[in-house]
PDB file of N, CA and C in Angstrom:
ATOM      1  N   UNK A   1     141.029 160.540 196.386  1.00  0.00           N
ATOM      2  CA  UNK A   1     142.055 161.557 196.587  1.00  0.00           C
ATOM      3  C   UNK A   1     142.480 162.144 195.252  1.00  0.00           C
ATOM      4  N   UNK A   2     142.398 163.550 194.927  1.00  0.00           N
ATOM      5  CA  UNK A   2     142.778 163.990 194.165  1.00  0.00           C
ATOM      6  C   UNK A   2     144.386 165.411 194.210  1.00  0.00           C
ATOM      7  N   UNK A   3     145.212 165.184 193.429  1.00  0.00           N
ATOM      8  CA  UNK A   3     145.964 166.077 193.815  1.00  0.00           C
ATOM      9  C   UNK A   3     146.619 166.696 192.441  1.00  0.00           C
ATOM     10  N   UNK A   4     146.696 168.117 192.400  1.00  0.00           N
ATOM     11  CA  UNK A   4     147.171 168.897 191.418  1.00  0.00           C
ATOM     12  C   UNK A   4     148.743 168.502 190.882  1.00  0.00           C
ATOM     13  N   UNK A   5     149.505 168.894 189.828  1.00  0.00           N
ATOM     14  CA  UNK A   5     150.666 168.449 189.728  1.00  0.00           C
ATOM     15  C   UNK A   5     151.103 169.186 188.380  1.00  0.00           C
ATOM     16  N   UNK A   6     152.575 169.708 188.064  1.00  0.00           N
ATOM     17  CA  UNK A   6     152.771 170.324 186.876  1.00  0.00           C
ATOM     18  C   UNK A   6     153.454 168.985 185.969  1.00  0.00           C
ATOM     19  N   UNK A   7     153.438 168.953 184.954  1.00  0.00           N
ATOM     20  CA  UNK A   7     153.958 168.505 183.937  1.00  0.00           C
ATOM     21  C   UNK A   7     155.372 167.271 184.071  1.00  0.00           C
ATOM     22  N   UNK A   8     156.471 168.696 184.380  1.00  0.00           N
ATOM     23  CA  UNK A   8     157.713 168.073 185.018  1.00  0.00           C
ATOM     24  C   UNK A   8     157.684 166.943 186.254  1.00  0.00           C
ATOM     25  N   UNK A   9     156.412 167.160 187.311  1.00  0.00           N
ATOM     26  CA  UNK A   9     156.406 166.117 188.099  1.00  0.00           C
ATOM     27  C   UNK A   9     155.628 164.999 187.901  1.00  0.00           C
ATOM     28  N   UNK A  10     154.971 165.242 187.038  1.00  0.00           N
ATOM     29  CA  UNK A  10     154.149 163.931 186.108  1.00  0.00           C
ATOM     30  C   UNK A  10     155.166 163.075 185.594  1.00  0.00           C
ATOM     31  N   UNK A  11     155.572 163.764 184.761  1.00  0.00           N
ATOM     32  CA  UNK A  11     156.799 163.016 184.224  1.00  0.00           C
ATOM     33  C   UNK A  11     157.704 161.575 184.690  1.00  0.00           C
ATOM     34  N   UNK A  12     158.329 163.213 186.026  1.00  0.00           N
ATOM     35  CA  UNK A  12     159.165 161.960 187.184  1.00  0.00           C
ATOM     36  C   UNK A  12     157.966 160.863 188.007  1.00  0.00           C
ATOM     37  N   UNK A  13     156.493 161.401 188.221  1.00  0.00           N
ATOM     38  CA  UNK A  13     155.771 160.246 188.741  1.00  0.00           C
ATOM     39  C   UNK A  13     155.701 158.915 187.533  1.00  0.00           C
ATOM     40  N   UNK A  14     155.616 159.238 186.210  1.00  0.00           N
ATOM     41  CA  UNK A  14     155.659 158.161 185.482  1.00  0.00           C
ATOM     42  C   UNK A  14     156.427 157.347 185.612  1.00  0.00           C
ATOM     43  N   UNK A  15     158.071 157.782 185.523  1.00  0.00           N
ATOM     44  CA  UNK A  15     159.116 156.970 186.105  1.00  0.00           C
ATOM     45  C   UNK A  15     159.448 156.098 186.659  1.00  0.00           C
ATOM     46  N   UNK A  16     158.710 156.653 187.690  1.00  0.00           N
ATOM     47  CA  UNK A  16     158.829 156.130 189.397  1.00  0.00           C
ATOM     48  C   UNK A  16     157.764 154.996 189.357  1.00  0.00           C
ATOM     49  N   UNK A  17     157.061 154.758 188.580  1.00  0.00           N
ATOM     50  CA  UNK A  17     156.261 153.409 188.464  1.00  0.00           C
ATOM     51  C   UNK A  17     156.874 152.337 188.341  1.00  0.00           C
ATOM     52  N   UNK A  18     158.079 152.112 187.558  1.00  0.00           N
ATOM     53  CA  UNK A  18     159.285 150.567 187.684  1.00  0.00           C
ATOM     54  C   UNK A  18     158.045 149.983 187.600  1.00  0.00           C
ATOM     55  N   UNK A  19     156.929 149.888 186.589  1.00  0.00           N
ATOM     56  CA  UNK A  19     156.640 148.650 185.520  1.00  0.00           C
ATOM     57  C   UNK A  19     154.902 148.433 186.265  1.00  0.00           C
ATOM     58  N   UNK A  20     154.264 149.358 187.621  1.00  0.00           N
ATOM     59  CA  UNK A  20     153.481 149.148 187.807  1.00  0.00           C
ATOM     60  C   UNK A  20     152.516 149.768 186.944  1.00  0.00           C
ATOM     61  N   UNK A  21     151.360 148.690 186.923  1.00  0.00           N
ATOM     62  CA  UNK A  21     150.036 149.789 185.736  1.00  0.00           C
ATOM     63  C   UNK A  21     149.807 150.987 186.845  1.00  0.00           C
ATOM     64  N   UNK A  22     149.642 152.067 185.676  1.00  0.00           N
ATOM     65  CA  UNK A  22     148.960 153.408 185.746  1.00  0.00           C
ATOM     66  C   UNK A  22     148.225 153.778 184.494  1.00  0.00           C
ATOM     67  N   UNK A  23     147.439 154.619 184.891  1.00  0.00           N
ATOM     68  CA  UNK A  23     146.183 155.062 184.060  1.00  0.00           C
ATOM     69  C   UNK A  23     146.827 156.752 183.300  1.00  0.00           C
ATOM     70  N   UNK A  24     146.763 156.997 182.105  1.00  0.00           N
ATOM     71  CA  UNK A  24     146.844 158.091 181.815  1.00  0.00           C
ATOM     72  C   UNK A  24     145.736 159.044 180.938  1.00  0.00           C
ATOM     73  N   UNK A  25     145.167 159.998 181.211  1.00  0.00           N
ATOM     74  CA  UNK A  25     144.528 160.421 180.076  1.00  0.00           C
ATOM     75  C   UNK A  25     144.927 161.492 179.678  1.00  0.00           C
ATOM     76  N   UNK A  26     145.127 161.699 178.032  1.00  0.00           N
ATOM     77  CA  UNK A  26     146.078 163.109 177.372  1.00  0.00           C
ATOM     78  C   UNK A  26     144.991 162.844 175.778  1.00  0.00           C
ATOM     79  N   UNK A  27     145.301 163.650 175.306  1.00  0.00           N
ATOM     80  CA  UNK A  27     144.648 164.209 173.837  1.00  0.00           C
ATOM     81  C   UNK A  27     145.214 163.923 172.702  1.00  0.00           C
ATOM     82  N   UNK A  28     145.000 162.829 171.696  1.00  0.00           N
ATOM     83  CA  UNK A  28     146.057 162.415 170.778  1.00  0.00           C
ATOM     84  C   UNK A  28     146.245 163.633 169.683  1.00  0.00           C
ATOM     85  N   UNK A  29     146.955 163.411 168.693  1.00  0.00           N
ATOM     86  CA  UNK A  29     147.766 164.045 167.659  1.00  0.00           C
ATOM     87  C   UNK A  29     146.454 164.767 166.781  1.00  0.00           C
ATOM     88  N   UNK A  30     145.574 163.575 166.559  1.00  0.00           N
ATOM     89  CA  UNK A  30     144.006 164.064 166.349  1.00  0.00           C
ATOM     90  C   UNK A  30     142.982 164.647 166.873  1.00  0.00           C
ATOM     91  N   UNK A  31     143.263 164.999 168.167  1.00  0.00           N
ATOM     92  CA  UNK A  31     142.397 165.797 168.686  1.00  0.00           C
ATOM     93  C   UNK A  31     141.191 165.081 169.861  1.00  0.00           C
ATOM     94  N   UNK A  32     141.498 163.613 169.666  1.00  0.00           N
ATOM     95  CA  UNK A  32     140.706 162.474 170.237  1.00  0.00           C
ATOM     96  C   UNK A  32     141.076 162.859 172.159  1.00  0.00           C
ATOM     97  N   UNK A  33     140.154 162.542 172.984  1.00  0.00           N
ATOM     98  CA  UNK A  33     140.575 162.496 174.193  1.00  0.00           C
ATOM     99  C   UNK A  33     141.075 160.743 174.509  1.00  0.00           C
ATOM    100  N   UNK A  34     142.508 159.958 175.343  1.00  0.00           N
ATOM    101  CA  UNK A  34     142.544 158.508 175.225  1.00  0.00           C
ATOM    102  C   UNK A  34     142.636 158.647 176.665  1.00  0.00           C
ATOM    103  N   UNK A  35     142.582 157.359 177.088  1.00  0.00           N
ATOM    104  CA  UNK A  35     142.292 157.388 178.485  1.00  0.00           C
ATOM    105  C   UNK A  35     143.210 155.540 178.163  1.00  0.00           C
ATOM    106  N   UNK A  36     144.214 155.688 178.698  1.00  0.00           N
ATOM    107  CA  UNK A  36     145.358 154.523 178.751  1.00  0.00           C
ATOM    108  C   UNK A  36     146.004 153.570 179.430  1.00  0.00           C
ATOM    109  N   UNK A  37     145.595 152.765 180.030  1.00  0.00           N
ATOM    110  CA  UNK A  37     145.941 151.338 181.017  1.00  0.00           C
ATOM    111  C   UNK A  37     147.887 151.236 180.567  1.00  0.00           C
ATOM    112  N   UNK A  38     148.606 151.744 181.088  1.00  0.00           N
ATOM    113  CA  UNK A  38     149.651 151.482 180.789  1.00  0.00           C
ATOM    114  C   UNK A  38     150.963 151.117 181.806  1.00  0.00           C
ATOM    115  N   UNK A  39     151.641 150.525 181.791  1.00  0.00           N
ATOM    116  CA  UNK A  39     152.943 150.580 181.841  1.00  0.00           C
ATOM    117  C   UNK A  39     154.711 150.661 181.222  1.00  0.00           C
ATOM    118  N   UNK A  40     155.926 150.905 182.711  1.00  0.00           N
ATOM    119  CA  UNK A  40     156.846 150.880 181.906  1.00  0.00           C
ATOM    120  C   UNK A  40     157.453 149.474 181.544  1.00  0.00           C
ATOM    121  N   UNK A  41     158.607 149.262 181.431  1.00  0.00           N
ATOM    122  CA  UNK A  41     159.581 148.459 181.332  1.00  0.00           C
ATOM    123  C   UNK A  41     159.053 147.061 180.609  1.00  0.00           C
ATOM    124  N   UNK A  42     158.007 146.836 179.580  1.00  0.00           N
ATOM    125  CA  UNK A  42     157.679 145.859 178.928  1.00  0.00           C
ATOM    126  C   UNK A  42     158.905 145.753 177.560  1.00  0.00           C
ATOM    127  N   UNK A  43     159.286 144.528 177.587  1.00  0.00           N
ATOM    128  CA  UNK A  43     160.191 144.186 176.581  1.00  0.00           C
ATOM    129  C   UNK A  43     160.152 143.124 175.679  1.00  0.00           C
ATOM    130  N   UNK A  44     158.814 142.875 176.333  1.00  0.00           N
ATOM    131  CA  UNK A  44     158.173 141.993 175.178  1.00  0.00           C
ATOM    132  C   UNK A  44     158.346 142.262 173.403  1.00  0.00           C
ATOM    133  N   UNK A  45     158.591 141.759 172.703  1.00  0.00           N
ATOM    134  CA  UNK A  45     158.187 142.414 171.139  1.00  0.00           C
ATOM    135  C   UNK A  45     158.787 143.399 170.699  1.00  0.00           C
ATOM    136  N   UNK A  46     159.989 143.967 171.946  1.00  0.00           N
ATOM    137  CA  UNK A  46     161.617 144.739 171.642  1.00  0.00           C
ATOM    138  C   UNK A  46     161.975 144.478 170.241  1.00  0.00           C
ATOM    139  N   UNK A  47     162.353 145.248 169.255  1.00  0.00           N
ATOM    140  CA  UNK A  47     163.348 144.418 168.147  1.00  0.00           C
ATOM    141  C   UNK A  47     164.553 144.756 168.538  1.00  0.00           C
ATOM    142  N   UNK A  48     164.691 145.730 169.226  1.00  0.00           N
ATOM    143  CA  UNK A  48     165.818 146.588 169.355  1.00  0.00           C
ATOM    144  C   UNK A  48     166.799 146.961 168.383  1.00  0.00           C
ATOM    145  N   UNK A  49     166.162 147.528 167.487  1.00  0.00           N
ATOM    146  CA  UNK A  49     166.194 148.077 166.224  1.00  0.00           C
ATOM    147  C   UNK A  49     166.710 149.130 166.665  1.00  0.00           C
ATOM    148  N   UNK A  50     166.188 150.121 167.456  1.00  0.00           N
ATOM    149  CA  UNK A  50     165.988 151.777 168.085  1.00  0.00           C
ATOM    150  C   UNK A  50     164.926 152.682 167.388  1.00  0.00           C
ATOM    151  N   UNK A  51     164.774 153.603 167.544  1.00  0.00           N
ATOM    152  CA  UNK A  51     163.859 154.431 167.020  1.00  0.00           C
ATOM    153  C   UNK A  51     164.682 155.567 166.549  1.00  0.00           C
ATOM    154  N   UNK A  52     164.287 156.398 165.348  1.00  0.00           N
ATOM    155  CA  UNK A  52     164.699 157.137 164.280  1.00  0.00           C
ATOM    156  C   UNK A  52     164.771 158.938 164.940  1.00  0.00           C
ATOM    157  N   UNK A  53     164.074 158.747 166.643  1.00  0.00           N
ATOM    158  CA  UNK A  53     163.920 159.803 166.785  1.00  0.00           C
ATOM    159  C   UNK A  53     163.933 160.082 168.260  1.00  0.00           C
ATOM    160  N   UNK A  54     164.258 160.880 169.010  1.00  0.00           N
ATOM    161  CA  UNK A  54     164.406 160.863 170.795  1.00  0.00           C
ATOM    162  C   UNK A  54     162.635 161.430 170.896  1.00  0.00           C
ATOM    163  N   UNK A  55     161.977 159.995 171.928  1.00  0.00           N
ATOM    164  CA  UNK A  55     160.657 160.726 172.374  1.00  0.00           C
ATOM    165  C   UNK A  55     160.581 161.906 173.461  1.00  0.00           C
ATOM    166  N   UNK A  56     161.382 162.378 173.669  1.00  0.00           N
ATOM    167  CA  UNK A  56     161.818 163.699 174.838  1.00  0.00           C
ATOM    168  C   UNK A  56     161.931 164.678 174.175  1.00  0.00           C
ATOM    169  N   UNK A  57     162.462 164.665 173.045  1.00  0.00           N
ATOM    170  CA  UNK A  57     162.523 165.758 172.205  1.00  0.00           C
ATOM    171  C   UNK A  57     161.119 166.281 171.469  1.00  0.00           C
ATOM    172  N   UNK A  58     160.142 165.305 171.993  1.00  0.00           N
ATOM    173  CA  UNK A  58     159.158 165.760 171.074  1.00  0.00           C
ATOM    174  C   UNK A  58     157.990 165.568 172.308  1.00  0.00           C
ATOM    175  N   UNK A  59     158.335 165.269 173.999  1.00  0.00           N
ATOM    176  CA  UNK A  59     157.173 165.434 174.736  1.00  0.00           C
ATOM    177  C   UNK A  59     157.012 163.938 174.761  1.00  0.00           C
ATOM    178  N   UNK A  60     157.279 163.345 174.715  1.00  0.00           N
ATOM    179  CA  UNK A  60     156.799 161.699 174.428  1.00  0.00           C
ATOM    180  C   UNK A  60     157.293 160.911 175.481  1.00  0.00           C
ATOM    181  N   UNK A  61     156.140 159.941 176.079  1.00  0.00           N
ATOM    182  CA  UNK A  61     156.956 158.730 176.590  1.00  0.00           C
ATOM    183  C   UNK A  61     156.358 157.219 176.366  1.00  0.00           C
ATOM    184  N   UNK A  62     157.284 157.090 176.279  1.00  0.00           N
ATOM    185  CA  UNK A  62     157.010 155.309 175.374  1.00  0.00           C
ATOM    186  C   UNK A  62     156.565 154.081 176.673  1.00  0.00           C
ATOM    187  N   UNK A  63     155.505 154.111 176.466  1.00  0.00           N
ATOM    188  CA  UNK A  63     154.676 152.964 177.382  1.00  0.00           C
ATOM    189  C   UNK A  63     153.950 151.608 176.927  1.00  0.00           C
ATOM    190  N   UNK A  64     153.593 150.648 177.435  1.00  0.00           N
ATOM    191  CA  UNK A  64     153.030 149.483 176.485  1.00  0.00           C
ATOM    192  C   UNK A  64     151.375 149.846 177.472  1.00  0.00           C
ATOM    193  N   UNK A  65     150.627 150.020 176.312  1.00  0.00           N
ATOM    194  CA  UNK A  65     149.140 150.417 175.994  1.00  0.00           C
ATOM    195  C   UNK A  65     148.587 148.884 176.852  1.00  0.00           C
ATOM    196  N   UNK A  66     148.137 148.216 178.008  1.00  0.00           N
ATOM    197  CA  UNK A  66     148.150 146.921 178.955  1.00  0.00           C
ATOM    198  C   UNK A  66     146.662 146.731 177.620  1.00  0.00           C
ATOM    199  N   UNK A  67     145.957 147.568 177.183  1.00  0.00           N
ATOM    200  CA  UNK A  67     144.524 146.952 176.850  1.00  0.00           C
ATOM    201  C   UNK A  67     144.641 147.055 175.150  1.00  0.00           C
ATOM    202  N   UNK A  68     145.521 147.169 174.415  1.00  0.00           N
ATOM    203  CA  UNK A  68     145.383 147.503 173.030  1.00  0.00           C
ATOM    204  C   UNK A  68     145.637 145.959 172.198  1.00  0.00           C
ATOM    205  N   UNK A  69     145.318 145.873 171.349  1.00  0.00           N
ATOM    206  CA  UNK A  69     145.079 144.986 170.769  1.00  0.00           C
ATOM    207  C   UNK A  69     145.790 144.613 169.202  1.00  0.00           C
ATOM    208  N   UNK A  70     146.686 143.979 169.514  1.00  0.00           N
ATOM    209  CA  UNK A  70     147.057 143.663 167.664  1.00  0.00           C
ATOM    210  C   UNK A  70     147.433 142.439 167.300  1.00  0.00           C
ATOM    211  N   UNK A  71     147.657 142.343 166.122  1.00  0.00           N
ATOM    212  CA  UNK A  71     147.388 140.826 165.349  1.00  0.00           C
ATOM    213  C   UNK A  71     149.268 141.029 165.389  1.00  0.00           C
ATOM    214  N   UNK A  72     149.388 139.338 165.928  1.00  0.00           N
ATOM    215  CA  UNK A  72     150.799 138.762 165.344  1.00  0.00           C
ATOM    216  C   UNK A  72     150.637 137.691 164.991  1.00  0.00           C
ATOM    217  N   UNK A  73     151.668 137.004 163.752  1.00  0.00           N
ATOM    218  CA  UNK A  73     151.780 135.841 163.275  1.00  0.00           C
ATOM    219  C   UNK A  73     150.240 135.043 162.971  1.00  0.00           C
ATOM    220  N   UNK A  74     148.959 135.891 162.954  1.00  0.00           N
ATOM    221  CA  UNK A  74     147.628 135.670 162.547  1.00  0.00           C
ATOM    222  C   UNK A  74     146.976 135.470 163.796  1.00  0.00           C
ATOM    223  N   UNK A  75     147.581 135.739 165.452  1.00  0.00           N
ATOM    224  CA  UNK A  75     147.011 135.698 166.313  1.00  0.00           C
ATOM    225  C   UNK A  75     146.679 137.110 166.595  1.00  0.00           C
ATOM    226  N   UNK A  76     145.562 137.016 167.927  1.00  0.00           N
ATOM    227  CA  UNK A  76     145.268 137.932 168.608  1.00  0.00           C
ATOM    228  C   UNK A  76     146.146 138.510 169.867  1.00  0.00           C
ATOM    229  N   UNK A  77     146.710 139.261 169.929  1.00  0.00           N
ATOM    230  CA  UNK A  77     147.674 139.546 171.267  1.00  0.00           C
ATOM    231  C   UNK A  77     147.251 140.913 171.841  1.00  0.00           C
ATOM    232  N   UNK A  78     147.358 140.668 173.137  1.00  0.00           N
ATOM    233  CA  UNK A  78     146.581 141.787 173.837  1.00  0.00           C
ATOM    234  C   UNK A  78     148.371 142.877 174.075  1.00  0.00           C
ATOM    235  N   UNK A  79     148.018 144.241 173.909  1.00  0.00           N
ATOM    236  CA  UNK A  79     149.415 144.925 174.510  1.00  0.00           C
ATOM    237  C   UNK A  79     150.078 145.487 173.554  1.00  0.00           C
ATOM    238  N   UNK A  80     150.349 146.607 173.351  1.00  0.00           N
ATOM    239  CA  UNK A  80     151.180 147.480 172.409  1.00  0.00           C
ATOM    240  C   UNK A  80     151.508 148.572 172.778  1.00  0.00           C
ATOM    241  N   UNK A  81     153.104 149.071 172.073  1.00  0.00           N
ATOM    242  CA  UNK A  81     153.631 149.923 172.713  1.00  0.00           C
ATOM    243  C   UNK A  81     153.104 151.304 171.948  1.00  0.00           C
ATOM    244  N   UNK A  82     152.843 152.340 172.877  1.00  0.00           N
ATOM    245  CA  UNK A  82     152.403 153.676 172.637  1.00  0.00           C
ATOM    246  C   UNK A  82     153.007 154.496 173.441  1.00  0.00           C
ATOM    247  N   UNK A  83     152.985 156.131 172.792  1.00  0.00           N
ATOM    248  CA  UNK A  83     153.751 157.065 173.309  1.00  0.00           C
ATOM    249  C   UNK A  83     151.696 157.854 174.174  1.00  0.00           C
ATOM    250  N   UNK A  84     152.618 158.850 175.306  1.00  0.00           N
ATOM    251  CA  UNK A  84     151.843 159.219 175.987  1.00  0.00           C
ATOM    252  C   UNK A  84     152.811 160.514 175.550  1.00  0.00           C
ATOM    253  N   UNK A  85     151.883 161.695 175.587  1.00  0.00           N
ATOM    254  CA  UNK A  85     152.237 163.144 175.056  1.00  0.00           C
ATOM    255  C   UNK A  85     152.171 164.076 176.266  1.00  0.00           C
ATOM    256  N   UNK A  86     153.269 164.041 176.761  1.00  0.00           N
ATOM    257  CA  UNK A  86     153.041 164.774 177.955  1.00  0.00           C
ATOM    258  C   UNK A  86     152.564 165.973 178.022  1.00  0.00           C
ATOM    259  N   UNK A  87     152.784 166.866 176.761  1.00  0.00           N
ATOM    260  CA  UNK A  87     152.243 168.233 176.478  1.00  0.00           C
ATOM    261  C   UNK A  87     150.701 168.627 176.792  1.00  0.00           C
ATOM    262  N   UNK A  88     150.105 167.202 176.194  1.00  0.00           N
ATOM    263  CA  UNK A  88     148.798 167.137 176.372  1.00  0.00           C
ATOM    264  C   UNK A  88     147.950 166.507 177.513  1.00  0.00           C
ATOM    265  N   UNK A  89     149.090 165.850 178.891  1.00  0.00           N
ATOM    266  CA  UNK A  89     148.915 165.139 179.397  1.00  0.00           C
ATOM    267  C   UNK A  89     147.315 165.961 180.340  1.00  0.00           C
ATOM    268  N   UNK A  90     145.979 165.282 180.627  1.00  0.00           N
ATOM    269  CA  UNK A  90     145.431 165.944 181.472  1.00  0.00           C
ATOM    270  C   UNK A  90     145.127 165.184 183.015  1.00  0.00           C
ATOM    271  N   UNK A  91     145.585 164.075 183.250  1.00  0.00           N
ATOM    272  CA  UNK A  91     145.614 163.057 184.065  1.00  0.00           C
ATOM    273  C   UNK A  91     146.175 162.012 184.274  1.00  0.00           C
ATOM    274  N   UNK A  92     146.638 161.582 185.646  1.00  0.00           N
ATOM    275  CA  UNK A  92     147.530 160.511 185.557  1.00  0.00           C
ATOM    276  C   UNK A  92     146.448 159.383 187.039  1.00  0.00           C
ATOM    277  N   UNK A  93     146.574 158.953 187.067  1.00  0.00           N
ATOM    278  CA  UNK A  93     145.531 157.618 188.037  1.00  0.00           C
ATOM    279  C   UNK A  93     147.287 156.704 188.124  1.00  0.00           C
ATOM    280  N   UNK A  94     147.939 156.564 189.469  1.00  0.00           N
ATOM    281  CA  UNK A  94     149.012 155.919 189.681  1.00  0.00           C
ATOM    282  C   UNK A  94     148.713 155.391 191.261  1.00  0.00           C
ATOM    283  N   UNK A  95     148.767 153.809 191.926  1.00  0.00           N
ATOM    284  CA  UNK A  95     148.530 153.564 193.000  1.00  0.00           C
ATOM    285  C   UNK A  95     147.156 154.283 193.779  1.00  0.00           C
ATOM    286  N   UNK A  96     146.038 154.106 192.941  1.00  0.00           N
ATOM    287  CA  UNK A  96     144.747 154.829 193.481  1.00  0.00           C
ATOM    288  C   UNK A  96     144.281 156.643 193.857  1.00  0.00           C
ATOM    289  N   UNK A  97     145.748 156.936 193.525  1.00  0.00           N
ATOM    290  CA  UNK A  97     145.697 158.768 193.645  1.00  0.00           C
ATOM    291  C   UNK A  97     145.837 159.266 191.828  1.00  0.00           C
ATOM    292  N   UNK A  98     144.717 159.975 192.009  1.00  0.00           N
ATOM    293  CA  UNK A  98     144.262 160.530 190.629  1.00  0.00           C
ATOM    294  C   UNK A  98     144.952 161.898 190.826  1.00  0.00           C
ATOM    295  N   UNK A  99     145.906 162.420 189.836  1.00  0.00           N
ATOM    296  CA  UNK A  99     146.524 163.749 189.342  1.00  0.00           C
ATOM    297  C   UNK A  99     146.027 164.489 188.407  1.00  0.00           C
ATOM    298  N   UNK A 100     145.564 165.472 188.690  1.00  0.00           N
ATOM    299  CA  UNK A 100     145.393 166.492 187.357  1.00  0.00           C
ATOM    300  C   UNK A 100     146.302 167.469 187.041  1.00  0.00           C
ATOM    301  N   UNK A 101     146.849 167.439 185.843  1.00  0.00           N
ATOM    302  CA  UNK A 101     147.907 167.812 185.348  1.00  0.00           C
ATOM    303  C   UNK A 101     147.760 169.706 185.110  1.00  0.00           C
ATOM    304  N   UNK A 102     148.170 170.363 185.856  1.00  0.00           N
ATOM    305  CA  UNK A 102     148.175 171.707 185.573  1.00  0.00           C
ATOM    306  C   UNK A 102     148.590 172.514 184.011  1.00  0.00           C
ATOM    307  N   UNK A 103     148.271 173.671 183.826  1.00  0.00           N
ATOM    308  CA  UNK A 103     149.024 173.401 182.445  1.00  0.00           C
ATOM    309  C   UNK A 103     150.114 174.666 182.974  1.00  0.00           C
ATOM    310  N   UNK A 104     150.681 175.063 182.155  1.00  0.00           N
ATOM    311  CA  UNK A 104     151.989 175.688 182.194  1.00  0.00           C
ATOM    312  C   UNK A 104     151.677 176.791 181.501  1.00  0.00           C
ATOM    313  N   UNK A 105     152.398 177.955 181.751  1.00  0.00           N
ATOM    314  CA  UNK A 105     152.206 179.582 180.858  1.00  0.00           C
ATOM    315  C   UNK A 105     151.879 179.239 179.801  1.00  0.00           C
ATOM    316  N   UNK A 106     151.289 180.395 178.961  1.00  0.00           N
ATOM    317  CA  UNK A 106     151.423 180.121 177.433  1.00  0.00           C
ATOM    318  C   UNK A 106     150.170 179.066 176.752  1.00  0.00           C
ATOM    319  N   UNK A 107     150.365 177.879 177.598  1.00  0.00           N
ATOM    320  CA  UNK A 107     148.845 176.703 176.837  1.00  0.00           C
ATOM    321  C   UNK A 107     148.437 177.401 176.502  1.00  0.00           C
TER     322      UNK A 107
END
C-alpha cells in the first residue's frame, strides 16, 4: 500500500508513532540519500543538558537512529540520536504503509 502525503501530515504521522519503529528516507545536509530505522521517545543517553537550538525552527526532528552505531565507555552500542529533515523528507514506511512525501510550491 502506498499513499501520497504533504509534509505537514508527515510530520503529525511521525508523532503519532509514541515510540513505535518507522522507516524514514530524506537527503542529508550532504547531499547523501539515508534511509533510517527510527524511533520516538528513547531516553536512553538523555544528558538533559538541552540543545543550543529549536529543531522546528530549522525542519528537524530528533529521533534515535534503532541501527547506528557508536562507541561508549570503549564499548560497542547499537542506537543514536539523529535529526530527520523534514524539508527533505521523501518517505516515511510507518505500520507497513509506505508514504511518499509530496513536495510543496517553490521546491
Amino acid at each position: 500500500k502506498m499513499k501520497t502525503i504533504d509534509r505537514a501530515t508527515a510530520k503529525k504521522y511521525i508523532y503519532a508513532t509514541n515510540g513505535k519503529e518507522f522507516m524514514a528516507v530524506f537527503t542529508k545536509k550532504n547531499g547523501d540519500l539515508r534511509e533510517m530505522n527510527c524511533m520516538l521517545g528513547v531516553t536512553d543517553g538523555v544528558k538533559g543538558v538541552g540543545r543550543k537550538f529549536d529543531p522546528d525552527d530549522k525542519g528537524l526532528v530528533s529521533v534515535f537512529d534503532v541501527d547506528a552505531e557508536k562507541i561508549v565507555d570503549g564499548e560497542k552500542k547499537k542506537g543514536d540520536f539523529r535529526f530527520i529533515n523534514l524539508l527533505t523528507l521523501e518517505k516515511l514506511t510507518i505500520d507497513e504503509v509506505e508514504y511518499t512525501i509530496t513536495k510543496q510550491k517553490g521546491e
